[in-house]
C-alpha atoms as a PDB file:
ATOM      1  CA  UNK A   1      -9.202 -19.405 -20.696  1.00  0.00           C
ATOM      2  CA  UNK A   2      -7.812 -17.153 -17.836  1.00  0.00           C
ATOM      3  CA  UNK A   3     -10.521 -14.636 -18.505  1.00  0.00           C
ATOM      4  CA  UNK A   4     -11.220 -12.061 -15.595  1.00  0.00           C
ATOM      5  CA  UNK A   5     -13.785  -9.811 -16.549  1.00  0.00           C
ATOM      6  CA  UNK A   6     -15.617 -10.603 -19.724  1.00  0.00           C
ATOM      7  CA  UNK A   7     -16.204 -13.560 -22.508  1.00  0.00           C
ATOM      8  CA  UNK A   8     -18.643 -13.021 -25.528  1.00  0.00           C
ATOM      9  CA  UNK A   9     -19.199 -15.241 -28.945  1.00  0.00           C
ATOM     10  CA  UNK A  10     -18.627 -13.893 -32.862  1.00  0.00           C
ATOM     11  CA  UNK A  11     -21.459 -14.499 -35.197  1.00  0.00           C
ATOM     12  CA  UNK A  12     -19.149 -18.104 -36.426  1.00  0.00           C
ATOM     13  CA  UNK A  13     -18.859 -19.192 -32.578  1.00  0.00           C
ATOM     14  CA  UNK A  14     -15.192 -17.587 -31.995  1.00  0.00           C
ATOM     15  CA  UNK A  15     -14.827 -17.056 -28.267  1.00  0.00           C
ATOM     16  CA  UNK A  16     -13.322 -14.291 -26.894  1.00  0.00           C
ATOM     17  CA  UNK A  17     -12.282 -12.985 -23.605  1.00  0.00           C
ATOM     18  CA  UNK A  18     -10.241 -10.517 -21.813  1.00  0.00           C
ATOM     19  CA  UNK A  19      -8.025  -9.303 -18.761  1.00  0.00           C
ATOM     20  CA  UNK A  20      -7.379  -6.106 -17.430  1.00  0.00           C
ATOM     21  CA  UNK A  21      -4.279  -4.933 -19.898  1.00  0.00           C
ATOM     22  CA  UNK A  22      -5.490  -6.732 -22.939  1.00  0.00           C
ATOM     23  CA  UNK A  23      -8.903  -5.973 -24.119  1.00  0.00           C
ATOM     24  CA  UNK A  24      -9.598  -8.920 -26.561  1.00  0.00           C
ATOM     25  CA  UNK A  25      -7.849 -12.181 -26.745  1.00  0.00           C
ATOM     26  CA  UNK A  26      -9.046 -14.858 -28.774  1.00  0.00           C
ATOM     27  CA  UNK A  27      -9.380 -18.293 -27.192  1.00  0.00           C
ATOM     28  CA  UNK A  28      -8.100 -20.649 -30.589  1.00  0.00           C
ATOM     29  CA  UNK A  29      -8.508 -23.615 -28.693  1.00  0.00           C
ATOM     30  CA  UNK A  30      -9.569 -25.195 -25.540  1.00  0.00           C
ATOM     31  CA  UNK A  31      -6.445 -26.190 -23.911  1.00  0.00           C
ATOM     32  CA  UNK A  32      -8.371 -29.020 -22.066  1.00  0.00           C
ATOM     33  CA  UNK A  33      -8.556 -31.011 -25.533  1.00  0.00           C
ATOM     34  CA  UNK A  34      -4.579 -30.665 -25.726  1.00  0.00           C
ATOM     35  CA  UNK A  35      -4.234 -31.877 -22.034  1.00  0.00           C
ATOM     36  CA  UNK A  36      -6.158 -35.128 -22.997  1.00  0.00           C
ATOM     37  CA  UNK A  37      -2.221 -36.330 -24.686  1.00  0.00           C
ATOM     38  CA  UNK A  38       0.406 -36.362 -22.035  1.00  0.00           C
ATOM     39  CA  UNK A  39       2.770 -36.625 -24.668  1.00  0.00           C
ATOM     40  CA  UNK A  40       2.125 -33.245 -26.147  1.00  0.00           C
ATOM     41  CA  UNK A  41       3.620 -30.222 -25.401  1.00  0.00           C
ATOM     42  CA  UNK A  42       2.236 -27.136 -26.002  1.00  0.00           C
ATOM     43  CA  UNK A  43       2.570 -23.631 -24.398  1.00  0.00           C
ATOM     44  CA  UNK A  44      -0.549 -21.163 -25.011  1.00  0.00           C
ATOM     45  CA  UNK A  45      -3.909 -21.660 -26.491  1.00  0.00           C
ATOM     46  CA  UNK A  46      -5.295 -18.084 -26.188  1.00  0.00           C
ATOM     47  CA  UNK A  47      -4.057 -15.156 -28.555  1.00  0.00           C
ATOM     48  CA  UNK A  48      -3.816 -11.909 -27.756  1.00  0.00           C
ATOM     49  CA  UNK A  49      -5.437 -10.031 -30.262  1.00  0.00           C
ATOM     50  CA  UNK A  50      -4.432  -5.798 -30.575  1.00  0.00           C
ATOM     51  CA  UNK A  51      -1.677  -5.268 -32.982  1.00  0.00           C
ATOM     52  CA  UNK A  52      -0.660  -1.627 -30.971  1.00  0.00           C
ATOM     53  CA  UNK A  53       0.712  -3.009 -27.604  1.00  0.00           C
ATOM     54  CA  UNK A  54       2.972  -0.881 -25.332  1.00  0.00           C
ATOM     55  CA  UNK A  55       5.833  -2.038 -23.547  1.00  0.00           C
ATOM     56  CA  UNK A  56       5.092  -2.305 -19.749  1.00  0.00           C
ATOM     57  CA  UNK A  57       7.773  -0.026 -17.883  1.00  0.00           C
ATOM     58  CA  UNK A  58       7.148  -2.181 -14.243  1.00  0.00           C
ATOM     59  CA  UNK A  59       9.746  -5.210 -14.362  1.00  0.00           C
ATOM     60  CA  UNK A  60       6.969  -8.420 -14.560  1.00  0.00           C
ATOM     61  CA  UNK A  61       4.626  -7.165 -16.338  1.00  0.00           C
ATOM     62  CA  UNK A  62       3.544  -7.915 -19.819  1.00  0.00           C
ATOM     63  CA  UNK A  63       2.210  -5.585 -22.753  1.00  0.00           C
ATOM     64  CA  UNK A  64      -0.624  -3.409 -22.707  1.00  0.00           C
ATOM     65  CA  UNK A  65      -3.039  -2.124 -25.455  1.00  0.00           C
ATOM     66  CA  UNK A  66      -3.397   1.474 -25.624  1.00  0.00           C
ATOM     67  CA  UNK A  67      -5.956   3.615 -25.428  1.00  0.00           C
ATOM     68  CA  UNK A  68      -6.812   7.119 -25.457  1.00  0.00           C
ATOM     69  CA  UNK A  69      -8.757   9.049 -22.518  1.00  0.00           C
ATOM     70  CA  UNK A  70     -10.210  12.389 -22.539  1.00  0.00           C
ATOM     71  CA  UNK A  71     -10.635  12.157 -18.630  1.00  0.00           C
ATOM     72  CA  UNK A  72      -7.963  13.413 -15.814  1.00  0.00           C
ATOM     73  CA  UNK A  73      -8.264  10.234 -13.892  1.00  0.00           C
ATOM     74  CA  UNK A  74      -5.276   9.100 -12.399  1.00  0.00           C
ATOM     75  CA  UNK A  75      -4.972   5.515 -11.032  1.00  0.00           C
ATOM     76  CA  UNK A  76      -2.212   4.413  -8.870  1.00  0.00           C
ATOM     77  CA  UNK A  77      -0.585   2.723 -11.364  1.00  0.00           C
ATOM     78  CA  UNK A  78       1.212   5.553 -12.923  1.00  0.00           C
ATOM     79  CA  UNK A  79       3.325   3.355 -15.371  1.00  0.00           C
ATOM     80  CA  UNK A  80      -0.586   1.952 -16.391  1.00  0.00           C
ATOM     81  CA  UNK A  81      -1.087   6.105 -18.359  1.00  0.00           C
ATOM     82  CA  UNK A  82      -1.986   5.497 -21.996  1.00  0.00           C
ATOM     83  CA  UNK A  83      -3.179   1.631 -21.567  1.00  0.00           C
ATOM     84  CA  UNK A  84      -5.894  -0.355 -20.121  1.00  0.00           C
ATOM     85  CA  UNK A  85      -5.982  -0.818 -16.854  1.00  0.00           C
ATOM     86  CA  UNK A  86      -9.022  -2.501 -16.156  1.00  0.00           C
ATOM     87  CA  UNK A  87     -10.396  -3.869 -19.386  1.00  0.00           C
ATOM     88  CA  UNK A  88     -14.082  -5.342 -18.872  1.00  0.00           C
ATOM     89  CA  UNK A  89     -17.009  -6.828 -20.762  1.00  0.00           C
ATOM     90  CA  UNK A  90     -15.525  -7.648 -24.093  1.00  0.00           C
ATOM     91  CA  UNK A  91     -18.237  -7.987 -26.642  1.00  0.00           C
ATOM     92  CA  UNK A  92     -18.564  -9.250 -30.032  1.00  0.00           C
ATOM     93  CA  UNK A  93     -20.728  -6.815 -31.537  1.00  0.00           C
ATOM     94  CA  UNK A  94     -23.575  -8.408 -33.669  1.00  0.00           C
ATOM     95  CA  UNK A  95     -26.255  -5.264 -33.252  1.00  0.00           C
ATOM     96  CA  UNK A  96     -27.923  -3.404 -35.872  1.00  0.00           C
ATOM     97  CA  UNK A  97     -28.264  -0.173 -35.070  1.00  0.00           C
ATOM     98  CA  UNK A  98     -24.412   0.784 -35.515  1.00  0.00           C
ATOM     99  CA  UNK A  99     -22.728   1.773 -38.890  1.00  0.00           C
ATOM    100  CA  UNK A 100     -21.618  -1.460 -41.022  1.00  0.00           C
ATOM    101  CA  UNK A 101     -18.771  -0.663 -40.293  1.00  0.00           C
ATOM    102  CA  UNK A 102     -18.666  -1.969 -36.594  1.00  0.00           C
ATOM    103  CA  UNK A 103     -20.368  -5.177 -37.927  1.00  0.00           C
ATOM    104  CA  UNK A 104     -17.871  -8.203 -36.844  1.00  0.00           C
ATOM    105  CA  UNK A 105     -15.654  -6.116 -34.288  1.00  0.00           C
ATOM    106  CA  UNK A 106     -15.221  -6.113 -30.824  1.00  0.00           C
ATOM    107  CA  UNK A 107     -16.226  -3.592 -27.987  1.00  0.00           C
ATOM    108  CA  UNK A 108     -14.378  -3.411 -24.572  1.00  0.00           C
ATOM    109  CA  UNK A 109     -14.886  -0.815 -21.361  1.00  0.00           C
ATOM    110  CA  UNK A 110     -12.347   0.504 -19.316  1.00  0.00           C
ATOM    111  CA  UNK A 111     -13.835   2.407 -16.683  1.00  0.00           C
ATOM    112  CA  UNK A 112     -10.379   3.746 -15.640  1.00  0.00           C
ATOM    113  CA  UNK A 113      -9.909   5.933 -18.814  1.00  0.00           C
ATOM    114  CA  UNK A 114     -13.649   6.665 -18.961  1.00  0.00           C
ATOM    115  CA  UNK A 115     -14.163   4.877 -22.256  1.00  0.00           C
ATOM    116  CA  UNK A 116     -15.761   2.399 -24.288  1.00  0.00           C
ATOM    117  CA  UNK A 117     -13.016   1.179 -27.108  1.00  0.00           C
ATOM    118  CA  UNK A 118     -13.557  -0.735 -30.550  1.00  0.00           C
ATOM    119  CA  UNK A 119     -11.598  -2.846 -32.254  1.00  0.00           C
ATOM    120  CA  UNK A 120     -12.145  -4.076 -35.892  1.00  0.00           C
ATOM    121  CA  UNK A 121     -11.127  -7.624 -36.205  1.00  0.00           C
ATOM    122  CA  UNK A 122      -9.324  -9.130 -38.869  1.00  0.00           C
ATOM    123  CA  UNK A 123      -8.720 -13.150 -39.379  1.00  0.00           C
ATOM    124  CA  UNK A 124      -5.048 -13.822 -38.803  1.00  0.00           C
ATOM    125  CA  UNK A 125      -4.091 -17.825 -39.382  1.00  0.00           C
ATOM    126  CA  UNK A 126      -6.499 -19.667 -37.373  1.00  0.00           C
ATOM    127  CA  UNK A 127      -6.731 -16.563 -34.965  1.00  0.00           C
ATOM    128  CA  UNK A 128      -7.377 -12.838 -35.081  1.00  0.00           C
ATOM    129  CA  UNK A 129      -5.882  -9.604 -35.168  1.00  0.00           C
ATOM    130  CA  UNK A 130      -7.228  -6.433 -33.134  1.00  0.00           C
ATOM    131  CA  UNK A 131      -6.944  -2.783 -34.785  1.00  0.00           C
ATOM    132  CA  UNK A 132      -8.897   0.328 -33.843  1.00  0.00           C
ATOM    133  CA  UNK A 133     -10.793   2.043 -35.902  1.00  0.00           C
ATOM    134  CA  UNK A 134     -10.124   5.434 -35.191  1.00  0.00           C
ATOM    135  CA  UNK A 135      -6.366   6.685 -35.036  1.00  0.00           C
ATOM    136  CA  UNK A 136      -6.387   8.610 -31.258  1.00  0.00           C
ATOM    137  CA  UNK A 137      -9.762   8.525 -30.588  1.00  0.00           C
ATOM    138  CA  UNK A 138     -11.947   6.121 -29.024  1.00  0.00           C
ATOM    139  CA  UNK A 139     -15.425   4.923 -29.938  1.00  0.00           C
ATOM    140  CA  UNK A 140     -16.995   6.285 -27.048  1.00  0.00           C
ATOM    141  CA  UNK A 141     -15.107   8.562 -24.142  1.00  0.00           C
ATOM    142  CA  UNK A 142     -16.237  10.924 -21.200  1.00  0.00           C
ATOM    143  CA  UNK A 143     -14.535  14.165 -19.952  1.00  0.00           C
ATOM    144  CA  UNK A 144     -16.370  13.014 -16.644  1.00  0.00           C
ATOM    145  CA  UNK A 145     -14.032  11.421 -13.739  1.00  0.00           C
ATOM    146  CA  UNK A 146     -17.397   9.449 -12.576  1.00  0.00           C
ATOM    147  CA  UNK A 147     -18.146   7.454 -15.970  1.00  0.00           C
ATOM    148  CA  UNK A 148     -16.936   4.304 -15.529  1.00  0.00           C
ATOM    149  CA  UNK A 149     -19.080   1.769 -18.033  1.00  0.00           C
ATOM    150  CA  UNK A 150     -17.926  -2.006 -17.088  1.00  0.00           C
ATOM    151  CA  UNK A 151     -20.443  -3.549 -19.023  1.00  0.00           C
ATOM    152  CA  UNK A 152     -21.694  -3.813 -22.342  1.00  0.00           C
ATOM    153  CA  UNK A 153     -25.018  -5.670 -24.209  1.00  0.00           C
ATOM    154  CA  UNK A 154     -26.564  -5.717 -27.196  1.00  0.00           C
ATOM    155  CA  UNK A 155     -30.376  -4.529 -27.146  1.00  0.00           C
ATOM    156  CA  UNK A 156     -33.644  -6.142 -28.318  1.00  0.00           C
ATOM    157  CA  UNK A 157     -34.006  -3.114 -30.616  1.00  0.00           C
ATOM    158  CA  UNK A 158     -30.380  -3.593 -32.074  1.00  0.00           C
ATOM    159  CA  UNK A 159     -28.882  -0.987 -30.049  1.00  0.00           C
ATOM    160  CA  UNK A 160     -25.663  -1.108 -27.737  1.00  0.00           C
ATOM    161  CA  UNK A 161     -26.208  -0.599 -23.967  1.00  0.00           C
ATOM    162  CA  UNK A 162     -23.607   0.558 -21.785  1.00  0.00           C
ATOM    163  CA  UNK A 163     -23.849  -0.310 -18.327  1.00  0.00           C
ATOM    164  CA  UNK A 164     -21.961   3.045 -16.039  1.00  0.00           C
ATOM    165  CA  UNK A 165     -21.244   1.713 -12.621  1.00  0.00           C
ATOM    166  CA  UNK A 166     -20.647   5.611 -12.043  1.00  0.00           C
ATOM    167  CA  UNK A 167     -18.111   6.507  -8.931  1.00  0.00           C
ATOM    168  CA  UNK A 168     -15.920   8.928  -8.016  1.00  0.00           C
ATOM    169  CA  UNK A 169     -13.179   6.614  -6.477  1.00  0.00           C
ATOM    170  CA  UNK A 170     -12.753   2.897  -8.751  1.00  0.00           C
ATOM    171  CA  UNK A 171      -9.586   2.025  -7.219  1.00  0.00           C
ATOM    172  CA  UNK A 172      -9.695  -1.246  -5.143  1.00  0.00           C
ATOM    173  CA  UNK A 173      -8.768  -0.473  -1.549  1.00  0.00           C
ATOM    174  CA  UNK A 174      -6.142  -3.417  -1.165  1.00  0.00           C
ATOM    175  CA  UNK A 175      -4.190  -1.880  -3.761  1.00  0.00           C
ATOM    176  CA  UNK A 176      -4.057   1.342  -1.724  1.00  0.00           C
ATOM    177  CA  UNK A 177      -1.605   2.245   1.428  1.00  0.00           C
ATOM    178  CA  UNK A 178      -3.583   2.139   4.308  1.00  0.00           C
ATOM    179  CA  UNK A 179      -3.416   5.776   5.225  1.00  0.00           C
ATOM    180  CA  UNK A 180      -4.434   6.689   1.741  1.00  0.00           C
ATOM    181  CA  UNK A 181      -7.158   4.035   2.005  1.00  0.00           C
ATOM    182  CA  UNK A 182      -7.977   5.755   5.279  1.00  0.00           C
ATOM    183  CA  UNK A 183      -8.982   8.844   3.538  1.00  0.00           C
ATOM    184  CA  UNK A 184     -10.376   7.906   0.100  1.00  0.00           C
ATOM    185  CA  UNK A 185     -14.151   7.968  -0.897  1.00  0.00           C
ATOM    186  CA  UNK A 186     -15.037   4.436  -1.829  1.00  0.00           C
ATOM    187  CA  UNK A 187     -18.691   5.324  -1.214  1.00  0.00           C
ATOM    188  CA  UNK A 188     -19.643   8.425  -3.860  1.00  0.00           C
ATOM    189  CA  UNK A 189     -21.864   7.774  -6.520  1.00  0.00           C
ATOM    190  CA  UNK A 190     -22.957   3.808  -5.612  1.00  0.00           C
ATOM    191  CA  UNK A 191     -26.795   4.813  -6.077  1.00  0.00           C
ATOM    192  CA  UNK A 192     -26.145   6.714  -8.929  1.00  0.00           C
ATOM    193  CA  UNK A 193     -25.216   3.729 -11.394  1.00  0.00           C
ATOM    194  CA  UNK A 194     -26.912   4.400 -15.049  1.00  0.00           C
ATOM    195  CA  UNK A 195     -27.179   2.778 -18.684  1.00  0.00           C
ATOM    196  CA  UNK A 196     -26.662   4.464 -21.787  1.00  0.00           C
ATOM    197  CA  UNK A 197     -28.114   3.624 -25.037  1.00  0.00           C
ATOM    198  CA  UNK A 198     -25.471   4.054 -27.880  1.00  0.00           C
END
């Protein structure tokens, strides 16, 4: 699949990955098996999973999955407000130490919003559908500008780890006018990285 930042496993061998709008898609089938016939035609073999997309407002864009901060971040992509931005480390979560609850779902960072999100899973046809848990919440969020987890493992003693690259500025610089980029902090908080035990 065309996964950028993440890829994890279910418990039946489902794989999963995800891009920086859509925080789990569900890869049904490896389109390299459908390439094999020449005669076949087929479009998309990976499904995006969250039922709650938003519309994108910039023309060539796709949907996004929304989410909820608690943070006052701002990113340069205004139109981006209320949806991931930079979804990361997508993961299957097959831990012990969370409520049953979360048993089967899927886990996702965004360290734009400041926020780990969850998504309980639900079999759909031969894929999936993602819906969170909470109405307007997430499953884990930080008033702090500087929390930005981007990745996500399961412990030896069952618990989730969250990996917080912690910075003050995320942004990539080519993404920034140059005298903006001239004046931004890329630099804060890059020994300052820590991991939280959930």
């Amino acid at each position: 699949g065309g996964s950028q930042f993440g890829m994890t496993f279910d418990s039946g061998g489902q794989r999963f990955i995800c891009y920086n709008r859509v925080q789990v898609q569900h890869v049904v089938t490896e389109s390299r098996y459908w390439r094999r016939n020449p005669h076949l035609a087929f479009s998309e073999t990976v499904q995006n999973c969250p039922v709650d997309m938003a519309p994108e407002p910039a023309r060539g864009h796709g949907q996004a999955a929304r989410l909820y901060p608690i943070s006052t971040n701002v990113t340069t992509a205004d139109s981006h407000a209320g949806t991931f931005t930079a979804a990361c480390a997508v993961t299957a979560w097959r831990g012990s130490q969370l409520p049953d609850a979360y048993a089967g779902g899927v886990l996702s960072c965004d360290p734009t919003g400041n926020l780990v999100h969850f998504d309980q899973l639900f079999a759909r046809g031969a894929t999936f559908e993602a819906r969170r848990m909470r109405d307007g919440s997430e499953f884990l969020a930080s008033t702090d500008n500087w929390f930005r987890p981007v990745f996500l493992a399961h412990g030896p003693d069952g618990a989730l780890y969250v990996c917080d690259m912690y910075r003050k500025t995320i942004e990539h610089p080519d993404y920034l006018p140059v005298e903006i980029r001239k004046h931004t902090d890329f630099e804060s908080g890059k020994t300052m990285g820590r991991i939280w035990r959930v």
